[in-house]
PDB file of N, CA and C in Angstrom:
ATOM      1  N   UNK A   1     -39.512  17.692   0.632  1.00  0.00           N
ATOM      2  CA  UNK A   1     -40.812  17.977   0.061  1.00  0.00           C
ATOM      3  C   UNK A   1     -41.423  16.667  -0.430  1.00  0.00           C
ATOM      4  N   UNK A   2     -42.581  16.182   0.025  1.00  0.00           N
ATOM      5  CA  UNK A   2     -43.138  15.481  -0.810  1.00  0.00           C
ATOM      6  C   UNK A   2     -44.648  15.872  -1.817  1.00  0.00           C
ATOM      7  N   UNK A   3     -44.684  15.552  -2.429  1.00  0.00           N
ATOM      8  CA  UNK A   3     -44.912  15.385  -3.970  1.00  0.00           C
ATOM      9  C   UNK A   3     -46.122  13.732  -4.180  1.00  0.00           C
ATOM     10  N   UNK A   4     -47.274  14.433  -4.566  1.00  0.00           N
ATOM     11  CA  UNK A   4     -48.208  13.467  -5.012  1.00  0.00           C
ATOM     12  C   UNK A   4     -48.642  13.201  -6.540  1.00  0.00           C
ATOM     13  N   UNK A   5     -49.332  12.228  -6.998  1.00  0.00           N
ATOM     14  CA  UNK A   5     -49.727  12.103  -7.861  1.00  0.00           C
ATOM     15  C   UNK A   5     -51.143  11.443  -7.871  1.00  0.00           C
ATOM     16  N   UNK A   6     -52.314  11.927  -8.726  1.00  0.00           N
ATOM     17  CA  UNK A   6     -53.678  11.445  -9.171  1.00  0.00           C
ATOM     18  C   UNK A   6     -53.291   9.531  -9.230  1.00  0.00           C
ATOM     19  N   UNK A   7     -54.237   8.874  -8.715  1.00  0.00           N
ATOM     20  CA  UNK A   7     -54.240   7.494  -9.459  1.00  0.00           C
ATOM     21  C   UNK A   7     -55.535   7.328  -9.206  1.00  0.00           C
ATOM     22  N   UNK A   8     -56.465   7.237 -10.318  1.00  0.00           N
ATOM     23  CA  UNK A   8     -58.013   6.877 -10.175  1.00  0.00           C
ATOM     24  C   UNK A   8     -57.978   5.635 -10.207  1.00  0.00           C
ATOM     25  N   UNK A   9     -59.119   5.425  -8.983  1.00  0.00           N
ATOM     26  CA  UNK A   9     -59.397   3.923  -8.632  1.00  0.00           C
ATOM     27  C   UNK A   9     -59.815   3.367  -9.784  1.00  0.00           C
ATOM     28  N   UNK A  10     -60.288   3.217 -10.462  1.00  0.00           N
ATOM     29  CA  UNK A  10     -59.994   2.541 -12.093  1.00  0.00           C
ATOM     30  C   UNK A  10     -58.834   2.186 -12.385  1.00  0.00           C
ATOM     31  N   UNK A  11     -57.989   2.497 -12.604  1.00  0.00           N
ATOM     32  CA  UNK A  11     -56.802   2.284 -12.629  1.00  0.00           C
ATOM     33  C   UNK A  11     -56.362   0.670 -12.727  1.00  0.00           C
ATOM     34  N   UNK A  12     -56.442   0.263 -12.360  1.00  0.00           N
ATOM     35  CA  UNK A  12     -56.100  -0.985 -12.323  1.00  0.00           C
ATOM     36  C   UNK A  12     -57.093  -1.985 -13.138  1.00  0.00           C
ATOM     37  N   UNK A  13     -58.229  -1.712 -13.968  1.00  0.00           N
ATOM     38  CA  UNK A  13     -59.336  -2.424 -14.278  1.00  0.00           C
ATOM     39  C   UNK A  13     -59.629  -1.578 -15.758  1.00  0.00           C
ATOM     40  N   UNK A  14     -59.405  -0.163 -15.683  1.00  0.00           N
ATOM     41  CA  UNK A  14     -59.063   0.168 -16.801  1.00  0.00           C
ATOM     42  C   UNK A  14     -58.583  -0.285 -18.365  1.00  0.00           C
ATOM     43  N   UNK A  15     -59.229   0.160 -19.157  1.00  0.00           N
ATOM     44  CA  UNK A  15     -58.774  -0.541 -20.605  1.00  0.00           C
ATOM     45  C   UNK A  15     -57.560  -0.368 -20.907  1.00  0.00           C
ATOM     46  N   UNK A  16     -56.851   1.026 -20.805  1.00  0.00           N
ATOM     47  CA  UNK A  16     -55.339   1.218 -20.852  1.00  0.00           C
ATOM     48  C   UNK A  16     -54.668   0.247 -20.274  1.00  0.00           C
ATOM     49  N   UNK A  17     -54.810   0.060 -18.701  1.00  0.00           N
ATOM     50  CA  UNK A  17     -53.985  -0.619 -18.268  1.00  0.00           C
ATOM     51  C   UNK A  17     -54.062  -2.214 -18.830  1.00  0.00           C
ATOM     52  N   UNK A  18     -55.223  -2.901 -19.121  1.00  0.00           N
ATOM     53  CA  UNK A  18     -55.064  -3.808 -19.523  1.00  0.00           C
ATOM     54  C   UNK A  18     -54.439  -3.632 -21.023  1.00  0.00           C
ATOM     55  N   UNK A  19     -54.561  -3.066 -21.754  1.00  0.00           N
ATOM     56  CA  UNK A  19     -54.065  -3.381 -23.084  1.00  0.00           C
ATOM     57  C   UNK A  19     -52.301  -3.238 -22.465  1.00  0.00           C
ATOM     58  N   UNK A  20     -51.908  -2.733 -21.519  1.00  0.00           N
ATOM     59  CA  UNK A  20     -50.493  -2.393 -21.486  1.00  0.00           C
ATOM     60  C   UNK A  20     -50.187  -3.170 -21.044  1.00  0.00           C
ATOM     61  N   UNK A  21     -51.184  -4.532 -19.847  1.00  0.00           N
ATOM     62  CA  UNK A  21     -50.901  -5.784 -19.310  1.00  0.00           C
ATOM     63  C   UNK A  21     -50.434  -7.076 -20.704  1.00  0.00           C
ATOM     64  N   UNK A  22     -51.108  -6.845 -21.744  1.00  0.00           N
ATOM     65  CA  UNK A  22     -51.111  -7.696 -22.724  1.00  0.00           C
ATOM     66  C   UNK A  22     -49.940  -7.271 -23.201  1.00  0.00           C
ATOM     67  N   UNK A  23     -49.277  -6.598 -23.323  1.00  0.00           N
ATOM     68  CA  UNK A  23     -48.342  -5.751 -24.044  1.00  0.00           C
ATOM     69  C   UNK A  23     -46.758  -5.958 -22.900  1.00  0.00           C
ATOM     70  N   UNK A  24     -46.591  -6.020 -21.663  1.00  0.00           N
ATOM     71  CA  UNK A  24     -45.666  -5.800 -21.060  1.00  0.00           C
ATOM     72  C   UNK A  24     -46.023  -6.772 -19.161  1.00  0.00           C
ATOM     73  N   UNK A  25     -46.685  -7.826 -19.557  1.00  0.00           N
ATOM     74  CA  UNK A  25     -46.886  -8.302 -17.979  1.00  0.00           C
ATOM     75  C   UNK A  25     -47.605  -7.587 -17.501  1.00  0.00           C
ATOM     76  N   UNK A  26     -47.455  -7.820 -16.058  1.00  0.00           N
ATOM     77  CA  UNK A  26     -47.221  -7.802 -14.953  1.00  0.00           C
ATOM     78  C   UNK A  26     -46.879  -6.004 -14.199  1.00  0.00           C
ATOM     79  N   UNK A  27     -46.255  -5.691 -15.136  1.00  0.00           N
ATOM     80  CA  UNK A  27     -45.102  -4.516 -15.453  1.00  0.00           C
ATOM     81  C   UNK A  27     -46.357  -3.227 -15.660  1.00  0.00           C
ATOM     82  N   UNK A  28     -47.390  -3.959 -16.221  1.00  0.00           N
ATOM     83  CA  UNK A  28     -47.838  -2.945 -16.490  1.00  0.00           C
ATOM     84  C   UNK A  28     -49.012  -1.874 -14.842  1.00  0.00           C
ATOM     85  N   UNK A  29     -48.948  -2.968 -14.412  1.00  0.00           N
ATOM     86  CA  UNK A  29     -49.414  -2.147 -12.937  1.00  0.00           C
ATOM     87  C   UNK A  29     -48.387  -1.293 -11.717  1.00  0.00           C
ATOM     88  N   UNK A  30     -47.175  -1.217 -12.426  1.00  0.00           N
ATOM     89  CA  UNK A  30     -46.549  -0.301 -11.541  1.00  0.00           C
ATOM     90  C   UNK A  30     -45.976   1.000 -12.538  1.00  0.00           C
ATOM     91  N   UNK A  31     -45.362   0.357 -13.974  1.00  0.00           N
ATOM     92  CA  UNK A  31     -45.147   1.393 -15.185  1.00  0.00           C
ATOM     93  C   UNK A  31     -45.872   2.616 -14.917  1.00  0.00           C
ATOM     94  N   UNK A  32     -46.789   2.931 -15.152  1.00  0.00           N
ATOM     95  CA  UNK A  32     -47.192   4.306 -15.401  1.00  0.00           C
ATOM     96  C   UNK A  32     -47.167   5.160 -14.125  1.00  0.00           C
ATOM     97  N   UNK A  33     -47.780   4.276 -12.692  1.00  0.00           N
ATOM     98  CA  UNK A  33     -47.600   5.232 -11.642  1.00  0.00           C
ATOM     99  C   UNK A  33     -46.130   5.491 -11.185  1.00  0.00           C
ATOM    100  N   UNK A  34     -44.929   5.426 -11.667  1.00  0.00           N
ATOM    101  CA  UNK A  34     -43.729   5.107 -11.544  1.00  0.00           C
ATOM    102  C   UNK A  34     -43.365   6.442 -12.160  1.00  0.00           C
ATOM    103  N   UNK A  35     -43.894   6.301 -13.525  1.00  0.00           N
ATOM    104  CA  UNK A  35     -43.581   7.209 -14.439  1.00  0.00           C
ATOM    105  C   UNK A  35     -44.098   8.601 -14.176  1.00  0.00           C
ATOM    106  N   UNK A  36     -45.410   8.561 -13.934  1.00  0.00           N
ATOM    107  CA  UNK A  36     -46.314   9.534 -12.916  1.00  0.00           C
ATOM    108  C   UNK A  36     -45.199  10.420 -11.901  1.00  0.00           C
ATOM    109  N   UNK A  37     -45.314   9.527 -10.732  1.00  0.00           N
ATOM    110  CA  UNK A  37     -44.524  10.352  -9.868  1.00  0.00           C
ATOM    111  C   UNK A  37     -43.109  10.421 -10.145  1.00  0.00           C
ATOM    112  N   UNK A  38     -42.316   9.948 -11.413  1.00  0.00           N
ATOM    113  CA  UNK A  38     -40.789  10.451 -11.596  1.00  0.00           C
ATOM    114  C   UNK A  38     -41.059  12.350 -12.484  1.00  0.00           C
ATOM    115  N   UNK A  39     -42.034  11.959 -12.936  1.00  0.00           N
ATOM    116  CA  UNK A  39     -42.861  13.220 -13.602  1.00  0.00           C
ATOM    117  C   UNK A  39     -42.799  14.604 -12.414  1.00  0.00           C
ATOM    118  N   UNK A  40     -43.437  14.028 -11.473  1.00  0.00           N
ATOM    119  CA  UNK A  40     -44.030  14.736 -10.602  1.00  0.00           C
ATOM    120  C   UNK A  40     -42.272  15.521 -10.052  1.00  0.00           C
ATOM    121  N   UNK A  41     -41.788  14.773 -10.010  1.00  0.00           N
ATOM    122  CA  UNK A  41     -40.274  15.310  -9.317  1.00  0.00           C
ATOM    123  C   UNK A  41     -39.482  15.615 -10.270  1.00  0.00           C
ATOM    124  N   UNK A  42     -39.454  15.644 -11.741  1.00  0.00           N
ATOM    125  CA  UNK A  42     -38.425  16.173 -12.420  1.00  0.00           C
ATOM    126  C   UNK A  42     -38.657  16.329 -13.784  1.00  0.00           C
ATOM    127  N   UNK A  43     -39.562  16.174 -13.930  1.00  0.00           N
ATOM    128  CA  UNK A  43     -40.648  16.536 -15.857  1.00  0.00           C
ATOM    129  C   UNK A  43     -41.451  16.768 -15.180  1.00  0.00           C
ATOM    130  N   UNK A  44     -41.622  18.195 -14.439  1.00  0.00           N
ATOM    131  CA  UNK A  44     -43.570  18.220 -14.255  1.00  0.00           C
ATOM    132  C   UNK A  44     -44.188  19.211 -15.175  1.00  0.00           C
ATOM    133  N   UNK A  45     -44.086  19.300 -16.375  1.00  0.00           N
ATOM    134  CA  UNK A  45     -44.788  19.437 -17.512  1.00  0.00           C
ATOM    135  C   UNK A  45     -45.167  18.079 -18.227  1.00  0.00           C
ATOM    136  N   UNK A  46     -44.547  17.124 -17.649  1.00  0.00           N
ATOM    137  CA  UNK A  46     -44.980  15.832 -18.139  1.00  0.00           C
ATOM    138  C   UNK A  46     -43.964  15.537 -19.220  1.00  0.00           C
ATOM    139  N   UNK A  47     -43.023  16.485 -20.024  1.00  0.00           N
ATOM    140  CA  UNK A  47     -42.657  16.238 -21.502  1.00  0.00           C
ATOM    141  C   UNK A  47     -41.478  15.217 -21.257  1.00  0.00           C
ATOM    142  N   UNK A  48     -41.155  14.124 -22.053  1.00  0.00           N
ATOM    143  CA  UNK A  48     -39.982  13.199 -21.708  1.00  0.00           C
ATOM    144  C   UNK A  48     -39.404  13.009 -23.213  1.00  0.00           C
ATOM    145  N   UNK A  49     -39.476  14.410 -24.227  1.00  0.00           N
ATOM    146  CA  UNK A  49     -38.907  14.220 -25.062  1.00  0.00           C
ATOM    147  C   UNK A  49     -37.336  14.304 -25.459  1.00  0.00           C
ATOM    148  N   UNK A  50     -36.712  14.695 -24.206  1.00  0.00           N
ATOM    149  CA  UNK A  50     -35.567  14.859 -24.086  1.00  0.00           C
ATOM    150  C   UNK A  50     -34.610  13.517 -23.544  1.00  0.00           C
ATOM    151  N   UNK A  51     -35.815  12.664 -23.733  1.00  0.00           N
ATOM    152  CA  UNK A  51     -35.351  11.061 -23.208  1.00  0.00           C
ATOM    153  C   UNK A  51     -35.324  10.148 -24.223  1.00  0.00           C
ATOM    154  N   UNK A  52     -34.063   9.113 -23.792  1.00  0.00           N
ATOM    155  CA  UNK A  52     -34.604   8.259 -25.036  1.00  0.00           C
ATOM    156  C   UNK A  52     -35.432   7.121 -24.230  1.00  0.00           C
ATOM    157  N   UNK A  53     -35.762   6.110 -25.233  1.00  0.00           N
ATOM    158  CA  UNK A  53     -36.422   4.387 -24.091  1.00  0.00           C
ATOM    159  C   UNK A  53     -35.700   4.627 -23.453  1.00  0.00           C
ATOM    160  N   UNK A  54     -34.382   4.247 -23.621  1.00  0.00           N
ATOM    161  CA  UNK A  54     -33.212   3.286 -22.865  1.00  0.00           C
ATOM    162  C   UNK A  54     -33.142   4.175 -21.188  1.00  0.00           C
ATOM    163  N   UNK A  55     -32.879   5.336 -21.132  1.00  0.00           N
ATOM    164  CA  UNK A  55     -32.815   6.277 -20.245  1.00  0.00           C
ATOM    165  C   UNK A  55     -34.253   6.381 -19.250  1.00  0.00           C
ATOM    166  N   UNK A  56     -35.530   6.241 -20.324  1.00  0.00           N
ATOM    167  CA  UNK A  56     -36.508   6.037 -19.271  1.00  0.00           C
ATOM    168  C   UNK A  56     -36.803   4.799 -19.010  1.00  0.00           C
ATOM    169  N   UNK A  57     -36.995   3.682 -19.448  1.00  0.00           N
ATOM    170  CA  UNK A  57     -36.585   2.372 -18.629  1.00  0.00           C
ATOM    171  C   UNK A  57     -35.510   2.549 -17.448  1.00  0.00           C
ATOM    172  N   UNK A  58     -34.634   2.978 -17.799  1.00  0.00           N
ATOM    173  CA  UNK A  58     -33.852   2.716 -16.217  1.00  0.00           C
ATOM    174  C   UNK A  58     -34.320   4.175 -15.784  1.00  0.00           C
ATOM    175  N   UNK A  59     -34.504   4.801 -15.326  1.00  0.00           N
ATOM    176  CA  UNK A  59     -35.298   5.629 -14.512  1.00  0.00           C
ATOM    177  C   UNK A  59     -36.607   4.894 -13.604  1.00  0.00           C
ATOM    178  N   UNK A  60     -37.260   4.404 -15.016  1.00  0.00           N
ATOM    179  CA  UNK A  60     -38.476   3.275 -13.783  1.00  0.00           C
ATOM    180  C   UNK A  60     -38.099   2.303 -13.614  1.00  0.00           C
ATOM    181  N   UNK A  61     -36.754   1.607 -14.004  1.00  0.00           N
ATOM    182  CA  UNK A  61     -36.917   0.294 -13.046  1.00  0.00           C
ATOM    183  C   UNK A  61     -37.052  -0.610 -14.329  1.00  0.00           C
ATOM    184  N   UNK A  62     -37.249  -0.513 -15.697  1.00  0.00           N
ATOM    185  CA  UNK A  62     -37.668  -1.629 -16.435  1.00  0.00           C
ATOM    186  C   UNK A  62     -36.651  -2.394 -17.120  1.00  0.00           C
ATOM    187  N   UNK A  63     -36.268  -3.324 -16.611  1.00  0.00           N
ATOM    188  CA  UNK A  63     -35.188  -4.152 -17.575  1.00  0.00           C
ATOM    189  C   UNK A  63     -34.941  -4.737 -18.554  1.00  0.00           C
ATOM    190  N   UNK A  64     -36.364  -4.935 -19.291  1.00  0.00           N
ATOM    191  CA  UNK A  64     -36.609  -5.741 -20.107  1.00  0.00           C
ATOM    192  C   UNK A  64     -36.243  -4.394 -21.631  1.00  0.00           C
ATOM    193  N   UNK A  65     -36.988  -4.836 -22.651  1.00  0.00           N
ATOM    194  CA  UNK A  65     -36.508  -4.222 -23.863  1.00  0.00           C
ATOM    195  C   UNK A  65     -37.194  -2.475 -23.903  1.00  0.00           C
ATOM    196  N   UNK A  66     -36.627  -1.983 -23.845  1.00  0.00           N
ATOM    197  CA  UNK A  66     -36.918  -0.797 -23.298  1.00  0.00           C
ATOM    198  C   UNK A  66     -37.581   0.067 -24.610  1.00  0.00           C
ATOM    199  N   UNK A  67     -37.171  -0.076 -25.696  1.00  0.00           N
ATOM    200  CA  UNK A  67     -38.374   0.276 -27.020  1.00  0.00           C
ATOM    201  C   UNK A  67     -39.858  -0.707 -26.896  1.00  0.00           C
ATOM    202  N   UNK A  68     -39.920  -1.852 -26.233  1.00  0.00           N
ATOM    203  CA  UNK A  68     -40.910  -2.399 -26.541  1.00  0.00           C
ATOM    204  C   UNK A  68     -41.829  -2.056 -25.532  1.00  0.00           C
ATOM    205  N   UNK A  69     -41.029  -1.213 -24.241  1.00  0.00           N
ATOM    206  CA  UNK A  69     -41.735  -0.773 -23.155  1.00  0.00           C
ATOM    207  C   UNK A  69     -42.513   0.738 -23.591  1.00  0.00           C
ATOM    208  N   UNK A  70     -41.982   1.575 -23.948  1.00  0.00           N
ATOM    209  CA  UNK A  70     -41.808   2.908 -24.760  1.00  0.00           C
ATOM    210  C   UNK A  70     -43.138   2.223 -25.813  1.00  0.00           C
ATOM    211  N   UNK A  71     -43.174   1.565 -26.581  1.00  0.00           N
ATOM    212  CA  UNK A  71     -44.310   1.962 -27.387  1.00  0.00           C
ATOM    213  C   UNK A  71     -45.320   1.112 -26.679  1.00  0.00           C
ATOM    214  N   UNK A  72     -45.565   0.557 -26.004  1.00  0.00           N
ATOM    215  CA  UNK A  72     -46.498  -0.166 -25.055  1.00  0.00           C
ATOM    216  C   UNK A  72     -47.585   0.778 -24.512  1.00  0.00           C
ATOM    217  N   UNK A  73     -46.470   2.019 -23.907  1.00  0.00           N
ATOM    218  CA  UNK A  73     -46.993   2.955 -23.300  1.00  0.00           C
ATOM    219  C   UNK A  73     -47.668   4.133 -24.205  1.00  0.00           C
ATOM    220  N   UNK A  74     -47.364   4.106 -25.058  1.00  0.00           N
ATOM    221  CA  UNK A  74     -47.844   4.802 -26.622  1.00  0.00           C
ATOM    222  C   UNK A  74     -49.185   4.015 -26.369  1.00  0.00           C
ATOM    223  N   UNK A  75     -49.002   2.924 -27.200  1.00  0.00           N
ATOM    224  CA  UNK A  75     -50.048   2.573 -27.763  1.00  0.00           C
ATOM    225  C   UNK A  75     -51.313   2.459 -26.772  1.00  0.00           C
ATOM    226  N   UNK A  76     -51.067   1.796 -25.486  1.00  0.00           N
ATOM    227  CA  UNK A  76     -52.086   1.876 -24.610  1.00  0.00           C
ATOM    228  C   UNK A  76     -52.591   3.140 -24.276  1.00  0.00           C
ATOM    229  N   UNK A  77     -52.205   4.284 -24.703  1.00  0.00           N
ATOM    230  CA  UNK A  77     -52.344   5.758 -24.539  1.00  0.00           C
ATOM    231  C   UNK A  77     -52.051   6.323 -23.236  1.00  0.00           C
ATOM    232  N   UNK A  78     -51.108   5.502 -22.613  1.00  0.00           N
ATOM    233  CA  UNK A  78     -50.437   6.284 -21.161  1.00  0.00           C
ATOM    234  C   UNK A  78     -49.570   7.533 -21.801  1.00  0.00           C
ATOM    235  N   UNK A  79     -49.201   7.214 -22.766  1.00  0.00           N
ATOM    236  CA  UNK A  79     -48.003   8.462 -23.717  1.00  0.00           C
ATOM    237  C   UNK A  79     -48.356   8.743 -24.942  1.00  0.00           C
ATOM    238  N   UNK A  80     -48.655  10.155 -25.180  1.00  0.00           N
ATOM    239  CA  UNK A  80     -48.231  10.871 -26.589  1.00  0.00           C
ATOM    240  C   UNK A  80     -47.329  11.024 -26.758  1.00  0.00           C
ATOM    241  N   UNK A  81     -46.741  10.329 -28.001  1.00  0.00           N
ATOM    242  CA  UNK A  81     -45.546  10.647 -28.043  1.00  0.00           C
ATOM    243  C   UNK A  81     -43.877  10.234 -27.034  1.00  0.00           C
ATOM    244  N   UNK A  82     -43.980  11.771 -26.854  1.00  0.00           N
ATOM    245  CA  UNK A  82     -43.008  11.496 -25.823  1.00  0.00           C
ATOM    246  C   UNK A  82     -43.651  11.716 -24.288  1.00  0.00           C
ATOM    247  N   UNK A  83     -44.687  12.432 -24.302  1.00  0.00           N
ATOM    248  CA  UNK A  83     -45.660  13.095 -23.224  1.00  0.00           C
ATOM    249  C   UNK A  83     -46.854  12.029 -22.548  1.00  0.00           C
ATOM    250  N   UNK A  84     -46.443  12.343 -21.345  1.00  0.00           N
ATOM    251  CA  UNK A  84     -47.530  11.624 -20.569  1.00  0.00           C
ATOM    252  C   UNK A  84     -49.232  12.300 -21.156  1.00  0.00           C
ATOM    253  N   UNK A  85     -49.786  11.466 -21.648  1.00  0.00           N
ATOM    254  CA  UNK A  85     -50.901  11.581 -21.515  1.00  0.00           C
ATOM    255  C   UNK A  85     -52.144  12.024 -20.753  1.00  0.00           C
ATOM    256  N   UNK A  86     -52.477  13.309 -21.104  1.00  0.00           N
ATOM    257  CA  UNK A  86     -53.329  13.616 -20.152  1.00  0.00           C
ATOM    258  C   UNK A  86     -52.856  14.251 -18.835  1.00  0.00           C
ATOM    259  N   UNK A  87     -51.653  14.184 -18.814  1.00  0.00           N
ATOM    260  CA  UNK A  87     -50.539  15.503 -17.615  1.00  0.00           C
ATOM    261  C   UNK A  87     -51.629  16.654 -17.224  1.00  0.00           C
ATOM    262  N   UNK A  88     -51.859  17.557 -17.912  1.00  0.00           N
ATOM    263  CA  UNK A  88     -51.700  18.315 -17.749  1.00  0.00           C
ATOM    264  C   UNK A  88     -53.716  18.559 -17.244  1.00  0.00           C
ATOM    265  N   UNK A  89     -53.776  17.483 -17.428  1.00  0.00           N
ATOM    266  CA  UNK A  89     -55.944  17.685 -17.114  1.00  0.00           C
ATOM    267  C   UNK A  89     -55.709  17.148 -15.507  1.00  0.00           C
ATOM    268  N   UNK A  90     -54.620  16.050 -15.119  1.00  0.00           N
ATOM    269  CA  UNK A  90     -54.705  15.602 -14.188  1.00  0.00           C
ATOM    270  C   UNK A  90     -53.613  16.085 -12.888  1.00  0.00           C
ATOM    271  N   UNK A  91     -52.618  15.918 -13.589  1.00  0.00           N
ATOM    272  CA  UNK A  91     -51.255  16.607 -12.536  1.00  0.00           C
ATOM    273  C   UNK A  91     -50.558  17.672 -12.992  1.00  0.00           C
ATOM    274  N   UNK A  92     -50.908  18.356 -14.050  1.00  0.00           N
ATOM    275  CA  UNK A  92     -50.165  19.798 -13.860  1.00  0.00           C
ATOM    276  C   UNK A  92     -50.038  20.679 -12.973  1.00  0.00           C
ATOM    277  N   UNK A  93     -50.448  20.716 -12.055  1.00  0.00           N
ATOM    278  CA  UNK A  93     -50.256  21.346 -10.515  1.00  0.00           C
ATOM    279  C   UNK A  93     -48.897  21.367 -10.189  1.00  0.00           C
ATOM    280  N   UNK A  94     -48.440  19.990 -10.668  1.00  0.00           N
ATOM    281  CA  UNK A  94     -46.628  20.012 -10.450  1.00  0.00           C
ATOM    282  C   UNK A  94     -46.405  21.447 -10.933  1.00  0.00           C
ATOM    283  N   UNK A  95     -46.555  21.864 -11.922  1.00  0.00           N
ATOM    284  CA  UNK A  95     -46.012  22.666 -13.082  1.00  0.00           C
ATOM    285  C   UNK A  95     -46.324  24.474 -12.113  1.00  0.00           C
ATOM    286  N   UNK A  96     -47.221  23.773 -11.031  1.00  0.00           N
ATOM    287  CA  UNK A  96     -47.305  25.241 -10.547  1.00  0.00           C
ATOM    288  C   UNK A  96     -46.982  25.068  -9.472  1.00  0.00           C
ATOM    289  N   UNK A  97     -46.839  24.165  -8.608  1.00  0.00           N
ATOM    290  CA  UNK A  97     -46.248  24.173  -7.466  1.00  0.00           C
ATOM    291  C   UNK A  97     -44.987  23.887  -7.446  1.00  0.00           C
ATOM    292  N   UNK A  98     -44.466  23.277  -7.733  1.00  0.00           N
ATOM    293  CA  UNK A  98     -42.765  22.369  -8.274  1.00  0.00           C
ATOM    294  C   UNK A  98     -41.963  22.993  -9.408  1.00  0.00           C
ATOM    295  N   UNK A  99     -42.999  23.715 -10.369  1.00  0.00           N
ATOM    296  CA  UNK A  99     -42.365  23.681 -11.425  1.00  0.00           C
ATOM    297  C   UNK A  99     -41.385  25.651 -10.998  1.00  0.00           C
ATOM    298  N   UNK A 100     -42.468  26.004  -9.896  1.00  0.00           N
ATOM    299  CA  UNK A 100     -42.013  27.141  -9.615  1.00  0.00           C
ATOM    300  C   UNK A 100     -40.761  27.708  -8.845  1.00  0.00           C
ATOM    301  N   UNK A 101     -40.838  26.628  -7.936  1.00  0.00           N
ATOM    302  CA  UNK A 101     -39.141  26.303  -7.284  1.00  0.00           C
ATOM    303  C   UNK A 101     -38.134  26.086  -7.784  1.00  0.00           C
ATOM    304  N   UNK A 102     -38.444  25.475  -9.082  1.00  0.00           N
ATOM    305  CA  UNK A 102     -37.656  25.187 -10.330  1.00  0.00           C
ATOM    306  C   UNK A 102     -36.981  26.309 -10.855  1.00  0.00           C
ATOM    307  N   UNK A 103     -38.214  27.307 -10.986  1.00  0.00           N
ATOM    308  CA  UNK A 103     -37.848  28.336 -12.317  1.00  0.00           C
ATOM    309  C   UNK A 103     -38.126  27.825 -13.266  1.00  0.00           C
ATOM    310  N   UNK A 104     -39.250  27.115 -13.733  1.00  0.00           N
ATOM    311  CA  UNK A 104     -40.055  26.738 -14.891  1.00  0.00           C
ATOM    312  C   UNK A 104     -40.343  27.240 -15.210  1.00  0.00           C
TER     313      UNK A 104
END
């Protein structure tokens, strides 16, 4: 099965993403769509409160300090909390297509 995710052409020019560029490199133009589609295949309610940093850094790939990645993504407002931001206006569809195969 494959499995998509929203990325508005903004995206990359976006204020989020830049404040998350100032905050984490380079890092910050693959971070969230990473996080996006790991969402899409296995949190598709979006919720990652059952995660800590450390666990979602290595899930996407991030090696570096993995709390400083975690509130990066806070603060630039890619994440509430523990929750992707805005999930559920943009890709909750997972939650009805994916989430149903599941037994969600």
């Amino acid at each position: 099965m494959s499995l998509y995710v929203r990325l508005s052409t903004s995206f990359f020019t976006h204020l989020k993403t830049v404040r998350l560029h100032v905050r984490v490199g380079d890092d910050a133009y693959w971070l969230p769509p990473r996080l996006w589609s790991y969402a899409a295949e296995h949190q598709p309610d979006g919720d990652f409160s059952k995660y800590t940093a450390e666990e979602l850094a290595h899930i996407l790939g991030y090696s570096k300090d993995a709390k400083v990645m975690l509130e990066a993504l806070q603060r630039a407002c890619f994440m509430d909390g523990m929750s992707i931001h805005g999930w559920a206006d943009h890709n909750a569809y997972h939650l009805g297509e994916f989430g149903l195969l599941r037994g969600l």
